[in-house]
Each structure stands twice: as structure tokens, then as C-alpha cells.
PDB file of N, CA and C in Angstrom:
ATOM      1  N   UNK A   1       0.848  -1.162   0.000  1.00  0.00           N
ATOM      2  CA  UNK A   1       0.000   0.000   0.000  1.00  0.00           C
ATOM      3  C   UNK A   1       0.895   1.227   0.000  1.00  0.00           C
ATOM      4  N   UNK A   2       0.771   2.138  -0.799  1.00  0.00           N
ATOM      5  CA  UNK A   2       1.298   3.490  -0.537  1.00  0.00           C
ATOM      6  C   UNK A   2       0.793   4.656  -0.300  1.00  0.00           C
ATOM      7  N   UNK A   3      -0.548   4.596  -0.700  1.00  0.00           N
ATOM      8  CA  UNK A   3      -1.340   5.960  -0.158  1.00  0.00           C
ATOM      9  C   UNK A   3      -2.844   5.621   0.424  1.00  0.00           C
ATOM     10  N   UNK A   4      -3.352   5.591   1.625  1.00  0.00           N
ATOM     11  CA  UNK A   4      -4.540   5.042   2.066  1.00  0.00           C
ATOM     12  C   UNK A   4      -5.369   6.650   1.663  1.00  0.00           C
ATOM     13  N   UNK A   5      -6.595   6.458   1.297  1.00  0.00           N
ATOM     14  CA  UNK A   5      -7.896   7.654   1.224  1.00  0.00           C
ATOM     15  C   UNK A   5      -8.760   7.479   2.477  1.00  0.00           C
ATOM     16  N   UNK A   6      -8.612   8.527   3.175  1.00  0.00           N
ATOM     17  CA  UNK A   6      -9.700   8.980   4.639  1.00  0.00           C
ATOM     18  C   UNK A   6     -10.764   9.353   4.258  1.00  0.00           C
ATOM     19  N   UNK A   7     -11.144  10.104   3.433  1.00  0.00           N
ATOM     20  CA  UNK A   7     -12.345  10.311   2.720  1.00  0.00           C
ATOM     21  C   UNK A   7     -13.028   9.355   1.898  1.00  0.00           C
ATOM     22  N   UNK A   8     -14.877   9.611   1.762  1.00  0.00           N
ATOM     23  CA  UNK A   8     -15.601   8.880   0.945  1.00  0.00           C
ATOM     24  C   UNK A   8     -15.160   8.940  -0.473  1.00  0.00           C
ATOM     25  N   UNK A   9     -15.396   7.955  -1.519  1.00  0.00           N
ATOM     26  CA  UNK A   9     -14.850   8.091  -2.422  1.00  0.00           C
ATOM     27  C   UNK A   9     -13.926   8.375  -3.445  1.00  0.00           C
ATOM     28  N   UNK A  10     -12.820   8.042  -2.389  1.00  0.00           N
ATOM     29  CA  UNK A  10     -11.410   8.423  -2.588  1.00  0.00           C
ATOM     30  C   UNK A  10     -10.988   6.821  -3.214  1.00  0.00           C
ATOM     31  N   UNK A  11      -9.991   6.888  -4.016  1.00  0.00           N
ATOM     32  CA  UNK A  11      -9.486   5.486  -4.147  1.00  0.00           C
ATOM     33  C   UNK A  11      -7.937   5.694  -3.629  1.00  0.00           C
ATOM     34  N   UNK A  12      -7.848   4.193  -3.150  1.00  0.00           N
ATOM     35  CA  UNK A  12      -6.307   4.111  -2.433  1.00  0.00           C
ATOM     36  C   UNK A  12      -5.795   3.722  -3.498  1.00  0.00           C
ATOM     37  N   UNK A  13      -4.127   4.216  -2.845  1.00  0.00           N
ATOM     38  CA  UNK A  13      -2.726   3.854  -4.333  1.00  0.00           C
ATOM     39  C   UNK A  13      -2.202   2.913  -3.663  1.00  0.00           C
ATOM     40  N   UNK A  14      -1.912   1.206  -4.389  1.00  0.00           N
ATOM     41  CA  UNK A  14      -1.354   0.683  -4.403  1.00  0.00           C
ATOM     42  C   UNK A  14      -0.193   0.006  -4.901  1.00  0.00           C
ATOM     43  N   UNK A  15       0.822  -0.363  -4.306  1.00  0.00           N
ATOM     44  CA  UNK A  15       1.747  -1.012  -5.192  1.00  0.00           C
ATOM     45  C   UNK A  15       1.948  -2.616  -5.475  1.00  0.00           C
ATOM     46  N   UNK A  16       2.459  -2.920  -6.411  1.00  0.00           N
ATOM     47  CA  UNK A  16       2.409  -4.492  -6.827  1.00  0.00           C
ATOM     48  C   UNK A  16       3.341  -4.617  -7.269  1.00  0.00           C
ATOM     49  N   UNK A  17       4.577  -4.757  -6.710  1.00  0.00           N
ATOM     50  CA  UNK A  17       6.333  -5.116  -7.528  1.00  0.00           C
ATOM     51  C   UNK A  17       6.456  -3.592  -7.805  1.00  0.00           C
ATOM     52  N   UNK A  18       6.581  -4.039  -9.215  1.00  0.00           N
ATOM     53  CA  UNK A  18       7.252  -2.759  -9.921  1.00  0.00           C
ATOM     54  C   UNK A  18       6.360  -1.366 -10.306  1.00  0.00           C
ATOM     55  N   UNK A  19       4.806  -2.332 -10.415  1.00  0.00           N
ATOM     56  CA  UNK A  19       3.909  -1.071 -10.859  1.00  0.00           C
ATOM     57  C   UNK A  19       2.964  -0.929  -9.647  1.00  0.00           C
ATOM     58  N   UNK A  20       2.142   0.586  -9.826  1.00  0.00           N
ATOM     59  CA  UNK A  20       1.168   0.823  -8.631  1.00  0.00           C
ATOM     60  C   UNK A  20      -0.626   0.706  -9.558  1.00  0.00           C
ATOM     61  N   UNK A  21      -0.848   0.907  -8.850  1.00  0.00           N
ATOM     62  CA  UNK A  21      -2.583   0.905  -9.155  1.00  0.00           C
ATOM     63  C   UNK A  21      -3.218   1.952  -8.103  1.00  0.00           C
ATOM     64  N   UNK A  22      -4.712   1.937  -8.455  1.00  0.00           N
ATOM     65  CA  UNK A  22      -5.923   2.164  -7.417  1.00  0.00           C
ATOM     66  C   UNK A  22      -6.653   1.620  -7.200  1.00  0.00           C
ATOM     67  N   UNK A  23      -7.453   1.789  -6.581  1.00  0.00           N
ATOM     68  CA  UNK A  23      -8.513   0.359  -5.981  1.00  0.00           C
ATOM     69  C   UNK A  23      -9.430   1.750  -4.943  1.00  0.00           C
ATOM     70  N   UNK A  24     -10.563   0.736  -5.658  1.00  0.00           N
ATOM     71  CA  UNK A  24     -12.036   1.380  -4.409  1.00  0.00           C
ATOM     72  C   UNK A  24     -11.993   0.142  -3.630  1.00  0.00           C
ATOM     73  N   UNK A  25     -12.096   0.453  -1.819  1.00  0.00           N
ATOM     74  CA  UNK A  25     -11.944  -0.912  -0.927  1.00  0.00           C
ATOM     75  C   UNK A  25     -13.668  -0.869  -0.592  1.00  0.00           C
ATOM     76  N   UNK A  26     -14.652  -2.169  -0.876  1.00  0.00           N
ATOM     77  CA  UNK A  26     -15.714  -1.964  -0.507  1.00  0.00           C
ATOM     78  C   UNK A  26     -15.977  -2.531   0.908  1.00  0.00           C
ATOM     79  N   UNK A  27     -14.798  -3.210   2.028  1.00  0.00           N
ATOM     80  CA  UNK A  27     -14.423  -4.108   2.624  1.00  0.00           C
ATOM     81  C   UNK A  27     -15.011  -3.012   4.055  1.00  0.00           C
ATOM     82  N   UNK A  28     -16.993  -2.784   3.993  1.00  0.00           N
ATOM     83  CA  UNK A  28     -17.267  -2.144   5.071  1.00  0.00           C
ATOM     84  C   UNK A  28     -16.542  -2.064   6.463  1.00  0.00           C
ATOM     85  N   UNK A  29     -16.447  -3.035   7.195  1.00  0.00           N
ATOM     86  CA  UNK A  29     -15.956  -3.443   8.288  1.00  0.00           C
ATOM     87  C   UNK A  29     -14.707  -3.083   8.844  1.00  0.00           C
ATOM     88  N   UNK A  30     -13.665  -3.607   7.240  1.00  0.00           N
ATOM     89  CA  UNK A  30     -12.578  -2.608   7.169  1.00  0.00           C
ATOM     90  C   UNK A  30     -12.608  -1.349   7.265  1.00  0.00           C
ATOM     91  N   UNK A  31     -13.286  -0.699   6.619  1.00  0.00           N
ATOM     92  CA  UNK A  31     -13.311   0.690   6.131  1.00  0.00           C
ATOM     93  C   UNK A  31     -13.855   1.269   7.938  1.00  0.00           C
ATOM     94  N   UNK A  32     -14.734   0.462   8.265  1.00  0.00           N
ATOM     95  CA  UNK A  32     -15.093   1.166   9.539  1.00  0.00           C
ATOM     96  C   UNK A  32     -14.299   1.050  10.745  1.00  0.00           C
ATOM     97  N   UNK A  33     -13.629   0.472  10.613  1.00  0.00           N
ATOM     98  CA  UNK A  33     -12.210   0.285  11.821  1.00  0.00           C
ATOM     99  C   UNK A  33     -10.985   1.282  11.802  1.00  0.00           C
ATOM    100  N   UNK A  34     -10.906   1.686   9.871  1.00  0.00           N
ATOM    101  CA  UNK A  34     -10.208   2.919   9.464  1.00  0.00           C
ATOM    102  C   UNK A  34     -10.563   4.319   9.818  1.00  0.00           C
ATOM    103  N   UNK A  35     -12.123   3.712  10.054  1.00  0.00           N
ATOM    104  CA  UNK A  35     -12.897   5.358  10.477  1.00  0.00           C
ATOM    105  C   UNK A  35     -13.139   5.756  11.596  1.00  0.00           C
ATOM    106  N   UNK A  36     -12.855   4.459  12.688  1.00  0.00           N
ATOM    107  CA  UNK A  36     -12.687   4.518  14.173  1.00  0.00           C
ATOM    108  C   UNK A  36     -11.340   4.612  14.325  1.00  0.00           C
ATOM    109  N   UNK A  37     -10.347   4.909  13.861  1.00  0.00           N
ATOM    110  CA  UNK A  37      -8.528   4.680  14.025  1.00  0.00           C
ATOM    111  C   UNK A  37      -8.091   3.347  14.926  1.00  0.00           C
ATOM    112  N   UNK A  38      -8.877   2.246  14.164  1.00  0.00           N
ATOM    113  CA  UNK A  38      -8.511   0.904  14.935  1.00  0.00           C
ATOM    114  C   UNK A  38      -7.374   0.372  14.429  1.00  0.00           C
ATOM    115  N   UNK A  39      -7.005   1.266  12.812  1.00  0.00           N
ATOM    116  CA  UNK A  39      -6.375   0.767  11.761  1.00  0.00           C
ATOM    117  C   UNK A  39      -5.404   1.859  11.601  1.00  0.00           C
ATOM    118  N   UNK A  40      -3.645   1.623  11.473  1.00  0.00           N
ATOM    119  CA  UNK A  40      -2.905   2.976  11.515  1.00  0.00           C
ATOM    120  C   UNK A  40      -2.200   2.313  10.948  1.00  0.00           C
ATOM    121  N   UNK A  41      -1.697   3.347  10.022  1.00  0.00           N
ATOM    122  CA  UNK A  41      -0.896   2.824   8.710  1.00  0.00           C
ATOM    123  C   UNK A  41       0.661   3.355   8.622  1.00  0.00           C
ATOM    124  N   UNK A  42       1.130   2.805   8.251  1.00  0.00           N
ATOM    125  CA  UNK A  42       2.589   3.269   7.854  1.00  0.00           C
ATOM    126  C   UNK A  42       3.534   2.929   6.798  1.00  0.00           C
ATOM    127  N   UNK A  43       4.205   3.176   6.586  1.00  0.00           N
ATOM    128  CA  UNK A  43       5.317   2.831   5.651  1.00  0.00           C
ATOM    129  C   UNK A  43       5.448   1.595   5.492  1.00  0.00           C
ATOM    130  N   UNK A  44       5.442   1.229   4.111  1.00  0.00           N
ATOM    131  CA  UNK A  44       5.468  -0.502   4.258  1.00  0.00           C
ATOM    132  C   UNK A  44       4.860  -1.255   4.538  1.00  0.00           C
ATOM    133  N   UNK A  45       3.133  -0.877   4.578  1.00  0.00           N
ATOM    134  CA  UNK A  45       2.039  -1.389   5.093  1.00  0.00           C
ATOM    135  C   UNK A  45       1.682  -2.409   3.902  1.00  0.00           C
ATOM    136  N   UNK A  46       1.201  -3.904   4.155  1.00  0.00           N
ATOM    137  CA  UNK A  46       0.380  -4.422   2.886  1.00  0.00           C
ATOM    138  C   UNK A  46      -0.685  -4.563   3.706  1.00  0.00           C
ATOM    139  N   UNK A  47      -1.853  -5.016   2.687  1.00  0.00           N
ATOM    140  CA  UNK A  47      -2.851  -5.668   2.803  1.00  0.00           C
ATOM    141  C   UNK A  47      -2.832  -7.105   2.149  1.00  0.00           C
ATOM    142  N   UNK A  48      -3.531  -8.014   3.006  1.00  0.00           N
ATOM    143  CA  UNK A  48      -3.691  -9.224   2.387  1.00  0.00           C
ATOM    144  C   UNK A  48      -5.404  -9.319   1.817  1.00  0.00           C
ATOM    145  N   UNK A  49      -5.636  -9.166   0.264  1.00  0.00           N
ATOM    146  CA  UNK A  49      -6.771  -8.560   0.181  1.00  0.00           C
ATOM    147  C   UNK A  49      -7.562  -9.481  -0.854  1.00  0.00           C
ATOM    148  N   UNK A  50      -8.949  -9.717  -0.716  1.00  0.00           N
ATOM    149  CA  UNK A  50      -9.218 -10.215  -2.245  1.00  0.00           C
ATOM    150  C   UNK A  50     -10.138  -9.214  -3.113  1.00  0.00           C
ATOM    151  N   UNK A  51      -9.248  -9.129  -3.848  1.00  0.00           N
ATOM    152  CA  UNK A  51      -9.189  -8.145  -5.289  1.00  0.00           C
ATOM    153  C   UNK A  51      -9.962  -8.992  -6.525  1.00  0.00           C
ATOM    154  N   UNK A  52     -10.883  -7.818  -6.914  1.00  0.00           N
ATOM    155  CA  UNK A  52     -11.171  -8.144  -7.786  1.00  0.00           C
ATOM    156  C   UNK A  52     -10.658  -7.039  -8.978  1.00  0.00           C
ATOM    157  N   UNK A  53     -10.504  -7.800 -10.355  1.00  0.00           N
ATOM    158  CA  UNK A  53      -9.688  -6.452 -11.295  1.00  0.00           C
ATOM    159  C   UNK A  53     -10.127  -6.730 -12.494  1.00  0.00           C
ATOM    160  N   UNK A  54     -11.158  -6.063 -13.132  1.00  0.00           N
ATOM    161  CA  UNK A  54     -11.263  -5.710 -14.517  1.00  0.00           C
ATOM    162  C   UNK A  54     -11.270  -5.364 -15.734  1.00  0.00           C
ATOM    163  N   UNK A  55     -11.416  -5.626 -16.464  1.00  0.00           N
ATOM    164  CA  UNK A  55     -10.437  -5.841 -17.543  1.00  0.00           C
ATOM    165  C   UNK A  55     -11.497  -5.096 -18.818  1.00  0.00           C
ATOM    166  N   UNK A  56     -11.176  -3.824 -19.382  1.00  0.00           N
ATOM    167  CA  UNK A  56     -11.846  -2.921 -20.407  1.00  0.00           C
ATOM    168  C   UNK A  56     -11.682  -3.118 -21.661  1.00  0.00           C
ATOM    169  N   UNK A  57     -11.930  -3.524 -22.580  1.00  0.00           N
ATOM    170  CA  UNK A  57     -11.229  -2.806 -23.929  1.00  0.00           C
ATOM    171  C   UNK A  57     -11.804  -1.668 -24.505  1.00  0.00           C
ATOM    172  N   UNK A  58     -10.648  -0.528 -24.343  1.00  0.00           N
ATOM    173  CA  UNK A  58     -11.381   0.878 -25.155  1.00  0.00           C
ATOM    174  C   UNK A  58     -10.893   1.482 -26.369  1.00  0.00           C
ATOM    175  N   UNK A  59     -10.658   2.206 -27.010  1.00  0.00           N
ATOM    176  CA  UNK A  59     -10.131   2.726 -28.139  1.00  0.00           C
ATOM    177  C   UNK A  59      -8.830   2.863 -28.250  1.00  0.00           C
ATOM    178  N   UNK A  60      -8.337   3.263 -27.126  1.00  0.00           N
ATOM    179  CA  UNK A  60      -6.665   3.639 -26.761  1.00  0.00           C
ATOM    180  C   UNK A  60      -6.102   2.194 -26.285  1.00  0.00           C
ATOM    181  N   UNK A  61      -6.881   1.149 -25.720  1.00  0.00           N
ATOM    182  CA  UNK A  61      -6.185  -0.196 -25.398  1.00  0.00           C
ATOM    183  C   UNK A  61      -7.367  -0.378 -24.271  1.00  0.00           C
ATOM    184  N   UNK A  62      -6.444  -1.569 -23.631  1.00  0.00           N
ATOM    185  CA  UNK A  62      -6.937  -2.160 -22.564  1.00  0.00           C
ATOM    186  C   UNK A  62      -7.245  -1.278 -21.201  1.00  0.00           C
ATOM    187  N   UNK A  63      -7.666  -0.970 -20.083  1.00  0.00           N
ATOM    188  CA  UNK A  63      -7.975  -0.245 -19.054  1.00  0.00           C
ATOM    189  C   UNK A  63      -8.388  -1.471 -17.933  1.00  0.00           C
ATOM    190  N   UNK A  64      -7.708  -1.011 -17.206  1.00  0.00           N
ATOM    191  CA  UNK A  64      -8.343  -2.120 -15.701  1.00  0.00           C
ATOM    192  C   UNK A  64      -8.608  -1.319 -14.356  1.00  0.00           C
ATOM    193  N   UNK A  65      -9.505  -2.037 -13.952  1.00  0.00           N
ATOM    194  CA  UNK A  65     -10.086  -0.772 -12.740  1.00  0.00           C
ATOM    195  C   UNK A  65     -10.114  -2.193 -11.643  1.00  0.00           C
ATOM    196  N   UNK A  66      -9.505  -1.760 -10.415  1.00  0.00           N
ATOM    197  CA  UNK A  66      -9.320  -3.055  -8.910  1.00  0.00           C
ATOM    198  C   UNK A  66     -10.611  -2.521  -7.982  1.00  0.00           C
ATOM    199  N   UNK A  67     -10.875  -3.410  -7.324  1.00  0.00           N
ATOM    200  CA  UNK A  67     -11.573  -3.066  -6.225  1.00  0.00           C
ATOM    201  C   UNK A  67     -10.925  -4.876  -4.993  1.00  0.00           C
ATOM    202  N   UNK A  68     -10.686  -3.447  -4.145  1.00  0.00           N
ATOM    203  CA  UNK A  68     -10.695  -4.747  -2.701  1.00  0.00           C
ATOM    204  C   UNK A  68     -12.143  -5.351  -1.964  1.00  0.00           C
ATOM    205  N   UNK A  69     -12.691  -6.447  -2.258  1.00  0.00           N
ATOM    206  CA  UNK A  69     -13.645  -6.729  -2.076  1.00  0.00           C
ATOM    207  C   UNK A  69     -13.319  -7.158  -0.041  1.00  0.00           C
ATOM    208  N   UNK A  70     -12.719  -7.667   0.117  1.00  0.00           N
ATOM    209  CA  UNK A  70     -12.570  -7.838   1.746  1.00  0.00           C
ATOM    210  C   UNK A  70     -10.898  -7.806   1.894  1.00  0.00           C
ATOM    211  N   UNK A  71     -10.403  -6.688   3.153  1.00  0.00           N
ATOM    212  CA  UNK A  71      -9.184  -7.275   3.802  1.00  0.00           C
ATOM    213  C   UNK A  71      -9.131  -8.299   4.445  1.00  0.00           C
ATOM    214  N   UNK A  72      -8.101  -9.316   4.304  1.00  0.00           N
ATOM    215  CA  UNK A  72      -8.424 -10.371   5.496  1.00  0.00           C
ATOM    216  C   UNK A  72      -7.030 -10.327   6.161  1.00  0.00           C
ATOM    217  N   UNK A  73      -5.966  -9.055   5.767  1.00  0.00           N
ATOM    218  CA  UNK A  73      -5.393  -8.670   6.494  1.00  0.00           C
ATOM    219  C   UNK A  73      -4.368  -7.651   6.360  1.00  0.00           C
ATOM    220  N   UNK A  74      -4.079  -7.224   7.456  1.00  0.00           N
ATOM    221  CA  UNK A  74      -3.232  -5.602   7.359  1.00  0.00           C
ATOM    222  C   UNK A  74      -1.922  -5.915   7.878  1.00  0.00           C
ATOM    223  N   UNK A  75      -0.580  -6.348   7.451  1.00  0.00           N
ATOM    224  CA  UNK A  75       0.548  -6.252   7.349  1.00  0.00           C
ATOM    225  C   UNK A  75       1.612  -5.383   7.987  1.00  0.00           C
ATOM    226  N   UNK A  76       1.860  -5.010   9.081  1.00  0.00           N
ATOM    227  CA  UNK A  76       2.853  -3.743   8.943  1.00  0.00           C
ATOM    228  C   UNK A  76       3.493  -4.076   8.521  1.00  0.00           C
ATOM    229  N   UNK A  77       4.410  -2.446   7.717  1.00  0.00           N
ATOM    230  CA  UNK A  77       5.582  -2.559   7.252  1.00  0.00           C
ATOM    231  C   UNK A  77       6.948  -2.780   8.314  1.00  0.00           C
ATOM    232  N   UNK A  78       8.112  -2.981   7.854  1.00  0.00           N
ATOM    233  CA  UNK A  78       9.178  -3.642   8.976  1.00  0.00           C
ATOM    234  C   UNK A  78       9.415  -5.153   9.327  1.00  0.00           C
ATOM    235  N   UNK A  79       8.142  -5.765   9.181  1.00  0.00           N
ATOM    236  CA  UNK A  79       7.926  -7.142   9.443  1.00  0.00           C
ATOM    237  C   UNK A  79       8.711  -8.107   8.639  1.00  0.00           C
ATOM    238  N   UNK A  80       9.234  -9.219   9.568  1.00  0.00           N
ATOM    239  CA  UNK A  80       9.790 -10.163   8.326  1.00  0.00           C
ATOM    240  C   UNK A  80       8.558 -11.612   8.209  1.00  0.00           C
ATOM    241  N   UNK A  81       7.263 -11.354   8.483  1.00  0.00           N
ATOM    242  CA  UNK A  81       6.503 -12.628   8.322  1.00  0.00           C
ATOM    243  C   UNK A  81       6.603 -12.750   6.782  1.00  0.00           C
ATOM    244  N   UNK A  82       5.603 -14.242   6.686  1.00  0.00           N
ATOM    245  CA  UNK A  82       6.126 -14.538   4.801  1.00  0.00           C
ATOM    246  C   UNK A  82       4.346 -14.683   4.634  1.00  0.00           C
ATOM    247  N   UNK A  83       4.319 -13.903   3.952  1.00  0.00           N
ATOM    248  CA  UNK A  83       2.721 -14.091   3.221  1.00  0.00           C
ATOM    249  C   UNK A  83       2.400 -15.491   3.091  1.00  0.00           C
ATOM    250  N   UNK A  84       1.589 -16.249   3.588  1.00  0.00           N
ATOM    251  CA  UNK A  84       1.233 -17.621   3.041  1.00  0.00           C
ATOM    252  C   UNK A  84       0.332 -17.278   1.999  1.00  0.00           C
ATOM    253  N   UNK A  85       1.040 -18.027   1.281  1.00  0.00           N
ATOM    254  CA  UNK A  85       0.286 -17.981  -0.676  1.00  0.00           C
ATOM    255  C   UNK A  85      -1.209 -18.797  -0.457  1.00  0.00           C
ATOM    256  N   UNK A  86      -1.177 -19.563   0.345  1.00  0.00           N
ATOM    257  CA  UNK A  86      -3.074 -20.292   0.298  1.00  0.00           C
ATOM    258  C   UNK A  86      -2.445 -21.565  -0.543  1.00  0.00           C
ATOM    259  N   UNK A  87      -1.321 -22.085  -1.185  1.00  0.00           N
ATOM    260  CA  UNK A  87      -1.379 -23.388  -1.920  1.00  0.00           C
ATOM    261  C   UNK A  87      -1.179 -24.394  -1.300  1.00  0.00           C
ATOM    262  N   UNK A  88      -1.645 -25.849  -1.977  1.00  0.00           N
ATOM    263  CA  UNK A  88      -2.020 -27.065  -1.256  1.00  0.00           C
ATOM    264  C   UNK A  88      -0.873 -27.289  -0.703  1.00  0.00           C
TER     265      UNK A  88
END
């Protein structure tokens, strides 16, 4: 994550390796723990999130728009845990 939005209808900037994105998070629960400051962010923060990402074709090319459908988790940055990938 590199830029979280405090405001309604803001989209957050994310990063993924080399490139960043945005994403609308619809992840209420989340969002309401962000709006109580249950949730404090920092440098190097991920989310462990399921994303959904769409896929456009328009005149100029392809376009994709993310949305975080639920966090199922918030990461600080600094940490050396290892993401478990979910495989068998």
C-alpha cells in the first residue's frame, strides 16, 4: 500500500512489484475500523486482500479498474513474516 484515502470516495494507491494501481476498498468493516482509528498505517504497510480487477477494452487499449472486495489482512511494514500464498 502506498497511499490510504480517509475520505468517501477516494481510491487508495497501491503497489504491486514494480507497478502501482488504485482500488475502491468496498471491505465495510474494514473501512469502519479505518474510520474509528482501529487501523494505523505506515510505511510498508500491505494488505492481504481479495481483489477483484477488470479488464476494459477501449479505443486507446486495454484499461483495468481493482476493487478490494474484503481485507483479510493488514501487514505492517518492517515485518519479516512470509505471506502464506493459500497453496495445497
Amino acid at each position: 500500500m502506498i497511499a490510504p484515502a480517509f475520505r468517501d470516495n477516494y481510491k487508495w494507491r497501491f503497489s504491486q512489484g514494480a507497478g502501482t494501481f488504485f482500488a475502491d476498498i468496498k471491505d465495510e468493516v474494514f473501512l469502519a475500523d479505518v474510520a474509528r482509528h482501529r487501523e494505523e498505517f505506515g510505511s510498508g504497510d500491505a494488505l492481504r486482500a481479495e481483489v477483484e480487477v477488470r479488464t476494459t477494452r477501449e479505443p486507446e487499449g486495454l484499461t483495468f479498474s481493482h476493487t478490494i472486495l474484503r481485507v483479510m489482512e493488514h501487514i505492517r511494514g518492517g515485518t519479516s513474516r512470509q505471506i502464506p500464498l493459500g497453496l495445497p
